[in-house]
C-alpha atoms as a PDB file:
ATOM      1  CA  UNK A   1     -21.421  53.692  59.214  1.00  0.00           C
ATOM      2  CA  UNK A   2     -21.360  49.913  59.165  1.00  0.00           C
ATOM      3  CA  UNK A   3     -19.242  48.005  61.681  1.00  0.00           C
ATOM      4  CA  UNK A   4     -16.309  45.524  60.557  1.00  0.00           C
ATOM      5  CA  UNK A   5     -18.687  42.765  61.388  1.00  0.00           C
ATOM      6  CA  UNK A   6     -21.282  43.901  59.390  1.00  0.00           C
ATOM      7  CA  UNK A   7     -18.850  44.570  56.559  1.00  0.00           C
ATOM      8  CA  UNK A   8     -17.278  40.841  56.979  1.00  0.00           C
ATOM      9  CA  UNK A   9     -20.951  39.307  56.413  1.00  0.00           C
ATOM     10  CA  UNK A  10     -21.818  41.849  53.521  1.00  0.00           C
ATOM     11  CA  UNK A  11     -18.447  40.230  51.951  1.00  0.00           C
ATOM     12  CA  UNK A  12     -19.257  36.782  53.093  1.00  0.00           C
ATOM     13  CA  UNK A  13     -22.561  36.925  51.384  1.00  0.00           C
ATOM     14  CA  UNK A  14     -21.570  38.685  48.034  1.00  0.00           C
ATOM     15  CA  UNK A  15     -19.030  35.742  47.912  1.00  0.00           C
ATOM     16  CA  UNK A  16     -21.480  33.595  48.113  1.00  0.00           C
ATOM     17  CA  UNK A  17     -23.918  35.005  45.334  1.00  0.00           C
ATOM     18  CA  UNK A  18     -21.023  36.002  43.191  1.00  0.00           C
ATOM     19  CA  UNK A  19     -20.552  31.883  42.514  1.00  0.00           C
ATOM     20  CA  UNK A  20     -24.511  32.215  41.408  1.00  0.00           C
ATOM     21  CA  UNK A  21     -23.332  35.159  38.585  1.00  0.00           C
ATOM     22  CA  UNK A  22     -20.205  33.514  37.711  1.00  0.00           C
ATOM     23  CA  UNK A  23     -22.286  29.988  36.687  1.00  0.00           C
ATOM     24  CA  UNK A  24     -24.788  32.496  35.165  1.00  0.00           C
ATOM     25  CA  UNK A  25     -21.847  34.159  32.858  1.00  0.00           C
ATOM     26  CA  UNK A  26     -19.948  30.536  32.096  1.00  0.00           C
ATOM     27  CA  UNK A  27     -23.275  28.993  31.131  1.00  0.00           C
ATOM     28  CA  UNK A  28     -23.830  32.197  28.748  1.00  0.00           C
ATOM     29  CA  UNK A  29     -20.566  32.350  27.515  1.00  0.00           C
ATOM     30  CA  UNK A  30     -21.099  28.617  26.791  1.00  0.00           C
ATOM     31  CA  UNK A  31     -23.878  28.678  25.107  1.00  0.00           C
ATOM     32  CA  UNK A  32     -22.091  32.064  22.842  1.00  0.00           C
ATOM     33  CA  UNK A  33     -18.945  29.464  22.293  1.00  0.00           C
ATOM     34  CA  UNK A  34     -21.502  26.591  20.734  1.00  0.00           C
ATOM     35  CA  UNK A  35     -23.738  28.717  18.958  1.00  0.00           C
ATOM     36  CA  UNK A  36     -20.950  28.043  16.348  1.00  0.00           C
ATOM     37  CA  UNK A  37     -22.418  24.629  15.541  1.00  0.00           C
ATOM     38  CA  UNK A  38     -26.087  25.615  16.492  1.00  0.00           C
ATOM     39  CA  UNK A  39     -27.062  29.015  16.087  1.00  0.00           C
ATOM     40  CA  UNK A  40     -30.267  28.429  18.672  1.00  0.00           C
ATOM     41  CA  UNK A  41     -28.045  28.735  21.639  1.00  0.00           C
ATOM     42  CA  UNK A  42     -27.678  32.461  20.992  1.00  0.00           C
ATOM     43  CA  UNK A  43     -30.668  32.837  22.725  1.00  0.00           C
ATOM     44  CA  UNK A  44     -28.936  31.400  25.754  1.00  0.00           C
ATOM     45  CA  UNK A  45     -26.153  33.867  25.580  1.00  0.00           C
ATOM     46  CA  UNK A  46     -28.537  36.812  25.441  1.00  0.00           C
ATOM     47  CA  UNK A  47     -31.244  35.203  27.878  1.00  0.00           C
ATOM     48  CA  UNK A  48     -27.994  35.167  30.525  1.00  0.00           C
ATOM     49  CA  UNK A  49     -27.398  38.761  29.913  1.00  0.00           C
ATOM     50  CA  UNK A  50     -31.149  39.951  30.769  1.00  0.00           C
ATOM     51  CA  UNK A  51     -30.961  37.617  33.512  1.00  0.00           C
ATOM     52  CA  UNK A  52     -28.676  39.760  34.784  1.00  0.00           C
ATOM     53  CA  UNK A  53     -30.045  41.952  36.710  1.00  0.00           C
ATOM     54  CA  UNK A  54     -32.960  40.091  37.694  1.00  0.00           C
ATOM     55  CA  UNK A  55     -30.668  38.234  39.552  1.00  0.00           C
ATOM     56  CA  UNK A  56     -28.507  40.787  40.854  1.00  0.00           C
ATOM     57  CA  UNK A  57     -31.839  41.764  42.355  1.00  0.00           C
ATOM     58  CA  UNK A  58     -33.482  38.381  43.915  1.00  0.00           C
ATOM     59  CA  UNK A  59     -30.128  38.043  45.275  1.00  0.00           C
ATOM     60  CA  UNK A  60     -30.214  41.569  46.991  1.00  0.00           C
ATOM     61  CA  UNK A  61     -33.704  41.295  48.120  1.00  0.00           C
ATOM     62  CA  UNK A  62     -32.858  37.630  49.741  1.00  0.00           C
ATOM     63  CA  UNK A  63     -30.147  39.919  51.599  1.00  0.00           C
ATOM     64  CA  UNK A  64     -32.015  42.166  52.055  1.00  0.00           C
ATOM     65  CA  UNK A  65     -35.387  40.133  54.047  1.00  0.00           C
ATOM     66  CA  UNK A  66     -33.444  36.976  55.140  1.00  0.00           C
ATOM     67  CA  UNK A  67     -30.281  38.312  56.779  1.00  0.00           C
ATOM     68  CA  UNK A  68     -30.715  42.245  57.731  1.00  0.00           C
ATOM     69  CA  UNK A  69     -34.121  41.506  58.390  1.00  0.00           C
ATOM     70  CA  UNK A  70     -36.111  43.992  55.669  1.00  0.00           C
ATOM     71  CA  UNK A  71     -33.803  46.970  56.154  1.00  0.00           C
ATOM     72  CA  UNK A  72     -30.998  47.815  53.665  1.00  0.00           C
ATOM     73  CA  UNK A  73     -29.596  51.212  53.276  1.00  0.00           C
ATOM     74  CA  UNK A  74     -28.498  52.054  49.567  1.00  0.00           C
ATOM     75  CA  UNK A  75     -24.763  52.466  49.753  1.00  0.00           C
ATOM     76  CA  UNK A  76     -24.505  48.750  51.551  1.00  0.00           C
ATOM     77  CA  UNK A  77     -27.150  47.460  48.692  1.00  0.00           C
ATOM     78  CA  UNK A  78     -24.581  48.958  46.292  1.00  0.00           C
ATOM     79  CA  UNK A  79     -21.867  47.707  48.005  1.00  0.00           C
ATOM     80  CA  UNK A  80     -23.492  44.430  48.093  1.00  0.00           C
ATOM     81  CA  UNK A  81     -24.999  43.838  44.215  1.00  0.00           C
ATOM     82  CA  UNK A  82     -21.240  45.549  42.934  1.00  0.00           C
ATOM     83  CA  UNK A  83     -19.175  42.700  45.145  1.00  0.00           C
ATOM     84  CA  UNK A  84     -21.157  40.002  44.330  1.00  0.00           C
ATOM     85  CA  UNK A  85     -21.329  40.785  40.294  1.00  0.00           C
ATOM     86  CA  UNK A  86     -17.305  41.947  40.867  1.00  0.00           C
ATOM     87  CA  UNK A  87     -16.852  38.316  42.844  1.00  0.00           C
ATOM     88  CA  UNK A  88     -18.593  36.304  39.532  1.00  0.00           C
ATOM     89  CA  UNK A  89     -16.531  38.614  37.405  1.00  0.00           C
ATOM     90  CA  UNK A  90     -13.340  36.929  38.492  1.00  0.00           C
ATOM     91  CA  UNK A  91     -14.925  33.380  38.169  1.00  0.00           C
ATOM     92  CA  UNK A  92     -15.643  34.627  34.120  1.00  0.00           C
ATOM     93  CA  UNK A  93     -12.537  36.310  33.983  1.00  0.00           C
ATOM     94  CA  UNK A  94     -10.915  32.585  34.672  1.00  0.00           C
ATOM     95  CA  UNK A  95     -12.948  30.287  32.904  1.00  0.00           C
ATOM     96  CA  UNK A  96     -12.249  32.738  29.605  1.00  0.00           C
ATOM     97  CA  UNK A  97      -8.842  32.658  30.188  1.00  0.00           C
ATOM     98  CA  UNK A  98      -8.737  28.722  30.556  1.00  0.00           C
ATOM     99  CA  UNK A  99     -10.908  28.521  27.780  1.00  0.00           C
ATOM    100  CA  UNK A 100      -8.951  30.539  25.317  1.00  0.00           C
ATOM    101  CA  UNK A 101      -5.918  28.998  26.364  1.00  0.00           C
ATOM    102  CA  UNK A 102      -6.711  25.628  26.467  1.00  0.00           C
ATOM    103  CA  UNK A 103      -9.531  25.226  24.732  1.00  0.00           C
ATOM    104  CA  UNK A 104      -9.921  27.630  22.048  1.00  0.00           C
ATOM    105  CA  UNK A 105      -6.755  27.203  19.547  1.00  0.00           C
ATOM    106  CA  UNK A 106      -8.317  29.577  16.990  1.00  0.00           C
ATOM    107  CA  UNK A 107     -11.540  28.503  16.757  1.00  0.00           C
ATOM    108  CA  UNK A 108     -13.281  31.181  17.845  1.00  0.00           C
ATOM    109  CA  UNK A 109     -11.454  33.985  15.674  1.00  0.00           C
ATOM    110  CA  UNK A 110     -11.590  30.996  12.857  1.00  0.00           C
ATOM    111  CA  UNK A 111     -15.852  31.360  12.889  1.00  0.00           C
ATOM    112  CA  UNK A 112     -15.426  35.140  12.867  1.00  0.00           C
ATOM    113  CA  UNK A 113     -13.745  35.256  10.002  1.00  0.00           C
ATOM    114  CA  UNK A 114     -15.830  32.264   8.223  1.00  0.00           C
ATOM    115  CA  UNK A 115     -18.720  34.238   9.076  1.00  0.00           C
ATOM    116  CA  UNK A 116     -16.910  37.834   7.189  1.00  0.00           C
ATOM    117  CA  UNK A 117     -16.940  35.412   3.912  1.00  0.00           C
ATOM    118  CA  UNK A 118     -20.878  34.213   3.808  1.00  0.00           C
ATOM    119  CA  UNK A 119     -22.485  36.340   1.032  1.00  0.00           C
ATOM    120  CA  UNK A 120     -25.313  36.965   4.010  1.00  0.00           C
ATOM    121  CA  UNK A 121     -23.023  38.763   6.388  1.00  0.00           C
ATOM    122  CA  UNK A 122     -21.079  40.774   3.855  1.00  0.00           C
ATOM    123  CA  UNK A 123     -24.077  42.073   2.788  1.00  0.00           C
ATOM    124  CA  UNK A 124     -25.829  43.079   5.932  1.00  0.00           C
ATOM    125  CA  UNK A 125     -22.357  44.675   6.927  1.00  0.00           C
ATOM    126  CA  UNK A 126     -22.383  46.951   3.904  1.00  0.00           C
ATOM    127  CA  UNK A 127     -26.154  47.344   4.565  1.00  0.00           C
ATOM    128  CA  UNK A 128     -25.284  49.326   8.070  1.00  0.00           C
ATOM    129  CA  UNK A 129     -22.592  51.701   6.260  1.00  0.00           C
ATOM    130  CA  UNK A 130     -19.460  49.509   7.935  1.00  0.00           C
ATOM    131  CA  UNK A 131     -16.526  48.465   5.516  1.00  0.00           C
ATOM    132  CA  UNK A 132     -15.634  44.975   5.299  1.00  0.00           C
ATOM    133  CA  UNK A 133     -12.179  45.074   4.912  1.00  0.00           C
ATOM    134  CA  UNK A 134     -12.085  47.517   8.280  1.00  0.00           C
ATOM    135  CA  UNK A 135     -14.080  44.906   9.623  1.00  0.00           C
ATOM    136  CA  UNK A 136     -11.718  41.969   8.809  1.00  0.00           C
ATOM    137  CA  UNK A 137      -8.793  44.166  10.090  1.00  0.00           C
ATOM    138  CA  UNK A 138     -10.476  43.927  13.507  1.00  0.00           C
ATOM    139  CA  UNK A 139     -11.169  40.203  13.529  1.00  0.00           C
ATOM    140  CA  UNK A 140      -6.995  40.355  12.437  1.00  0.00           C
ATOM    141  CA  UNK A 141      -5.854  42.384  15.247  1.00  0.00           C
ATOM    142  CA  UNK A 142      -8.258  39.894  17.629  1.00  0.00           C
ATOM    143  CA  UNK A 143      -6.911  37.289  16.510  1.00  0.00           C
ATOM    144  CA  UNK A 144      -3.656  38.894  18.112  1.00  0.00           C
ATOM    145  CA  UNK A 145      -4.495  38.945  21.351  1.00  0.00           C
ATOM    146  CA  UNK A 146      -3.315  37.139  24.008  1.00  0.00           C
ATOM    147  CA  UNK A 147      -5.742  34.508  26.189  1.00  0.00           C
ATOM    148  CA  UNK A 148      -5.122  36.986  29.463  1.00  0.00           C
ATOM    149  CA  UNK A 149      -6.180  40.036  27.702  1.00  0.00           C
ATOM    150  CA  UNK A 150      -9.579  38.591  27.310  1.00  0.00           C
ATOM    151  CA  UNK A 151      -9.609  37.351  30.374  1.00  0.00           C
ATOM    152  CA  UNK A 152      -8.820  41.114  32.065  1.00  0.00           C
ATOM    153  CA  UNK A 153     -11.216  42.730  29.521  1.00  0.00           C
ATOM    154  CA  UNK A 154     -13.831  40.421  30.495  1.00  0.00           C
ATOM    155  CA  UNK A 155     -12.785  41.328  33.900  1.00  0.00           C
ATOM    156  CA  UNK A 156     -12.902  44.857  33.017  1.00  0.00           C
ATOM    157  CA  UNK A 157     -16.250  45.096  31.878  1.00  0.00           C
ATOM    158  CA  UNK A 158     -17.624  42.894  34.105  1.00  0.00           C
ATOM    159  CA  UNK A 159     -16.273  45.421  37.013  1.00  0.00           C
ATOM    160  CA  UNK A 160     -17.899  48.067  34.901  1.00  0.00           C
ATOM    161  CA  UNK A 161     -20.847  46.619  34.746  1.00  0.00           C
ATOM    162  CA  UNK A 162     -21.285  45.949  38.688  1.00  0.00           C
ATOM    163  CA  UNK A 163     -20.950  49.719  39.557  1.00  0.00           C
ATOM    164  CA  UNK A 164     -23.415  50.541  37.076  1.00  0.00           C
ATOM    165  CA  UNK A 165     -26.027  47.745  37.906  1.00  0.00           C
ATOM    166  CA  UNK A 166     -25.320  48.182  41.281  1.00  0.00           C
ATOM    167  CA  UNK A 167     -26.210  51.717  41.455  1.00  0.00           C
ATOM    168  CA  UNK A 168     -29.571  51.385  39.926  1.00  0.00           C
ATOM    169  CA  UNK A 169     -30.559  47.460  41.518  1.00  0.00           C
ATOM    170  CA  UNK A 170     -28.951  49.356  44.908  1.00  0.00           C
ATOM    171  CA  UNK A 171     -31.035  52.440  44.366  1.00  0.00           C
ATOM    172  CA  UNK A 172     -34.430  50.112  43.555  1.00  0.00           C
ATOM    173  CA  UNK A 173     -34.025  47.461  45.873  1.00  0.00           C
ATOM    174  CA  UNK A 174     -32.778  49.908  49.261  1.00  0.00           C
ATOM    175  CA  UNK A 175     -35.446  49.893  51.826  1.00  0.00           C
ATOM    176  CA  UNK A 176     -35.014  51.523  54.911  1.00  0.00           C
ATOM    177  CA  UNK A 177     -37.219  50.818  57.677  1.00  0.00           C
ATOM    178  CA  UNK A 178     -39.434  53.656  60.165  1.00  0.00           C
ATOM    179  CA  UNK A 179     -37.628  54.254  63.857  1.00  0.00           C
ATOM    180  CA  UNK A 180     -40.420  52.311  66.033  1.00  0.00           C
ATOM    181  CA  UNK A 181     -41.233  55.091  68.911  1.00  0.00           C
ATOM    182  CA  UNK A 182     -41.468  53.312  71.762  1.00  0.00           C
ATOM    183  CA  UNK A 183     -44.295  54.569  74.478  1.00  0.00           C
END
């Protein structure tokens, strides 16, 4: 069982590191907002999503050797990576929801449905079986929604997310250390 102290640091920590995935997920969703204008900063988007857990991880193994000295058990490594991700899931859940209602004024839902016209797109969508007029009903709906309903299903699935990666990250990067026998 950990102690309240031990649970205050664990918090204090995934705090700390949750600031690290919450620049990680702005800068993404940056780079997803102007690869509008230049399509080369997709790879941005998607490099911050396989960055991920790679993070998730250096920051759990920096826990795990520089603090607890080498020896985490897997529930607090869960705890740990799912706080921290859950912590930089509120800092993405607010800078979507200032920048869809500040920012944004249509322009996002505006290149979605520029992009349904292009020849290109209509095509591949047909291509994979989809219909297009389904398709342009979703972008309609979407274009419906309300700045704090991305913001809580960004939220959502970023909470998601940290109980899932924190599992398997907790589950890789536990390490529990022998009882020294003493002579």
């Amino acid at each position: 069982m950990i102690s309240s102290t031990d649970y205050i640091q664990l918090k204090a920590y995934a705090r700390q590191d949750g600031i690290f995935f919450g620049i990680l997920w702005i800068m993404a969703f940056a780079c997803l907002i102007y690869s509008m204008q230049d399509p080369s900063l997709q790879f941005g988007f998607i490099a911050g999503g396989i960055a991920t857990p790679f993070l998730a991880y250096y920051r759990l193994k920096h826990f795990r050797d520089k603090v607890l000295e080498g020896s985490i058990s897997f529930r607090r490594a869960f705890a740990f990576v799912t706080l921290a991700m859950g912590y930089g899931a509120i800092i993405m859940a607010a800078a979507t929801y200032i920048y869809f209602y500040f920012l944004d004024h249509g322009t996002f839902i505006g290149f979605l449905q520029q992009s349904f016209s292009t020849p290109e797109v209509r095509q591949s969508i047909m291509q994979t079986g989809m219909d297009i007029q389904e398709m342009e009903k979703q972008v309609q709906a979407l274009s419906q929604i309300r700045p704090i309903d991305f913001a809580f299903s960004v939220f959502s699935n970023g909470i998601v997310s940290a109980i899932f990666m924190g599992a398997i990250i907790g589950f890789i990067g536990k390490r529990v250390k022998p009882l020294k026998i003493e002579d």
